[in-house]
Protein backbone atom coordinates (compact mmCIF):
# COMPACT_ATOMS: atom_id res chain seq x y z
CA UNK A 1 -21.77 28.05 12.27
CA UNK A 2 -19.80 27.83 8.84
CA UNK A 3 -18.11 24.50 8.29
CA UNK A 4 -14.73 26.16 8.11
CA UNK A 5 -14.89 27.26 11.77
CA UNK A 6 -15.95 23.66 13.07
CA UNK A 7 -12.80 22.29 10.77
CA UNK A 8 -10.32 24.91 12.27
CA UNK A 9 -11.18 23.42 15.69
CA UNK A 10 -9.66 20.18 15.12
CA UNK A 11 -6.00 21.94 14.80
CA UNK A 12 -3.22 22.25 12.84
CA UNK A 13 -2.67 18.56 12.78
CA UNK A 14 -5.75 17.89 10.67
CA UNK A 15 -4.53 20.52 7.57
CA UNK A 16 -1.14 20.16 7.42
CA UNK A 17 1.68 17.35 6.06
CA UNK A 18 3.01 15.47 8.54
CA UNK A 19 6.13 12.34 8.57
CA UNK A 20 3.46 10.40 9.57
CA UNK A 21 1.16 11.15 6.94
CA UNK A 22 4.06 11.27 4.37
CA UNK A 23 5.43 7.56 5.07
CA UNK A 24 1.73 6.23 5.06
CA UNK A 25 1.40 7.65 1.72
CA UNK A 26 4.45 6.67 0.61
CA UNK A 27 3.79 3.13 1.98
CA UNK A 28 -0.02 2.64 -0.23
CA UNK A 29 1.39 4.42 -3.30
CA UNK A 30 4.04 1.15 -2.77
CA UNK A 31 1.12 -0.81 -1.91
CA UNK A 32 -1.00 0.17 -4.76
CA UNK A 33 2.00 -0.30 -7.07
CA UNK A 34 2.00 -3.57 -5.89
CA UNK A 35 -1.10 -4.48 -6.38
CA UNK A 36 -1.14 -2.81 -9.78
CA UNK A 37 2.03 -5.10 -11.23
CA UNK A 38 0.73 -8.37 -9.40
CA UNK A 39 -2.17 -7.88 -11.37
CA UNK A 40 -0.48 -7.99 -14.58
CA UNK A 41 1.77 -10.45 -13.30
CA UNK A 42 -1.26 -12.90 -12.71
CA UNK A 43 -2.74 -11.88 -16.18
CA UNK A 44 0.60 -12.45 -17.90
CA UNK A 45 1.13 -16.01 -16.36
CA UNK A 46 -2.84 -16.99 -17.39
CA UNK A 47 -1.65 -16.14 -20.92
CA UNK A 48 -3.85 -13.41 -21.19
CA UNK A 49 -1.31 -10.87 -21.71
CA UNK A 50 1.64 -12.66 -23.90
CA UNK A 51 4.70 -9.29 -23.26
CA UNK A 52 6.62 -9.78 -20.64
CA UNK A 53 7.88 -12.08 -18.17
CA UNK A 54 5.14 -13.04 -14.95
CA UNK A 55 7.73 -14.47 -12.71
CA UNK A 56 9.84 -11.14 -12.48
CA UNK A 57 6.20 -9.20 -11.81
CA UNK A 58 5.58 -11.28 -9.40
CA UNK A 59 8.71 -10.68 -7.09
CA UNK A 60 8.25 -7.23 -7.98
CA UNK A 61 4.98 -7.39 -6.37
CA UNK A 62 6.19 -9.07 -3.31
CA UNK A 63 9.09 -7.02 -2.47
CA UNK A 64 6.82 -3.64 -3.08
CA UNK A 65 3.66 -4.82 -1.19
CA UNK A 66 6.34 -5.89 1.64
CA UNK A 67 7.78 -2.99 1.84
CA UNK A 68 4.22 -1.28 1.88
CA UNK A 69 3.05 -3.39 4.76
CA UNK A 70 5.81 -2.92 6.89
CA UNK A 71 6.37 0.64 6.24
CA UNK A 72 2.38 0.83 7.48
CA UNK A 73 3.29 -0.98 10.06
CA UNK A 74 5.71 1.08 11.38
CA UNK A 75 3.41 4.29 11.14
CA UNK A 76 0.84 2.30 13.20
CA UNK A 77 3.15 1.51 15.73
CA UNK A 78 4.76 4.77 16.12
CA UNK A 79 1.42 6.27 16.08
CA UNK A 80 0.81 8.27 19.81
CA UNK A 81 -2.93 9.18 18.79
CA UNK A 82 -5.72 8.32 17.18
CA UNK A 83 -7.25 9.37 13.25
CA UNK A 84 -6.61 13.28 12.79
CA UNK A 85 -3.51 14.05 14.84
CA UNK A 86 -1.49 13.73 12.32
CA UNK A 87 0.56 10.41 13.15
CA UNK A 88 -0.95 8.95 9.91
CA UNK A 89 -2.54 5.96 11.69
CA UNK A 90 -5.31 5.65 9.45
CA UNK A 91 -3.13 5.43 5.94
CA UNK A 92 -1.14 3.20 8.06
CA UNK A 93 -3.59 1.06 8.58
CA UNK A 94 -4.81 1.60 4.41
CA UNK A 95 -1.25 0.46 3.75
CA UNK A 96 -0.99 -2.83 5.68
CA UNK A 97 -3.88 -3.60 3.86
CA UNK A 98 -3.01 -3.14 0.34
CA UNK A 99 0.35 -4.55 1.13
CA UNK A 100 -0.40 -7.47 2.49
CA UNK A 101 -3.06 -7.46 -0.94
CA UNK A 102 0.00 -7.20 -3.39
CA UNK A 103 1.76 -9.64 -1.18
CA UNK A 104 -0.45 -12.38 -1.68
CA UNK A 105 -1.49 -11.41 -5.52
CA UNK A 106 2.76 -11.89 -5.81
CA UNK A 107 2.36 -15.11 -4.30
CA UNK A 108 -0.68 -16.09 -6.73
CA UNK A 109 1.27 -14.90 -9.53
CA UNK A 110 4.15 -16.80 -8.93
CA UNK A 111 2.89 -20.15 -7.78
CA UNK A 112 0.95 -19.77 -10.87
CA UNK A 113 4.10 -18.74 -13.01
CA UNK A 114 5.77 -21.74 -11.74
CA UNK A 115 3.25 -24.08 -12.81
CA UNK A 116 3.30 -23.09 -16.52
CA UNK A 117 7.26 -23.07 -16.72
C-alpha cells in the first residue's frame, strides 16, 4: 500500500492549518525568539559581546518566552484530542517548553546584568 494512502487515512486534520496549530506556532517562534535574545543577553552581560545593553535583552526575553509559555498553555488546555487532530497539542506542549527556556535564560541574564552594574 503506497504511503500516501495510509497518510490520507488519518484525515483532513493531519494536512491542513488549523487555530490550533497556528497559535502553537506562533507561541515557539515567540519562544525561540526568546531564547535567541536571552542568549545574547547573557553573552552581552559576560562581556563577551560589548554592543548593546543586557538588561533590556533580558526583559525582552522574559516578556517573549512568557508570552510563549502561556500562549502554549492555552493551546494545551483548549486541546479536545490528542497529537494529529489538529488542536496543536503537541507544539503546545514544544512551546511551554521553550518558553519557560527563554524565561529562565531572561532571568540568568538579568540577575547577571545586575551584578556587573
Amino acid at each position: 500500500m503506497p504511503v500516501h494512502h495510509l497518510l490520507a487515512d488519518a484525515g483532513v486534520g493531519a494536512y491542513t492549518m488549523t487555530a490550533g496549530r497556528l497559535w502553537a506556532l506562533a507561541a515557539m517562534l515567540l519562544g525561540v525568539a526568546g531564547v535567541v535574545v536571552g542568549g545574547l543577553a547573557l553573552a552581552r552581560s559576560a562581556g563577551r559581546i560589548g554592543i548593546g545593553d543586557a538588561r533590556s535583552g533580558a526583559l525582552v526575553t522574559l516578556v517573549a518566552g512568557a508570552a510563549g509559555a502561556v500562549i502554549g498553555g492555552v493551546v494545551v488546555a483548549a486541546a479536545e484530542g490528542g497529537p494529529g487532530t489538529g488542536y496543536g497539542i503537541v507544539g503546545g506542549y514544544i512551546a511551554l517548553v521553550v518558553g519557560l527556556g527563554a524565561v529562565v535564560l531572561g532571568g540568568l541574564a538579568l540577575a547577571r546584568s545586575r551584578r556587573t552594574d
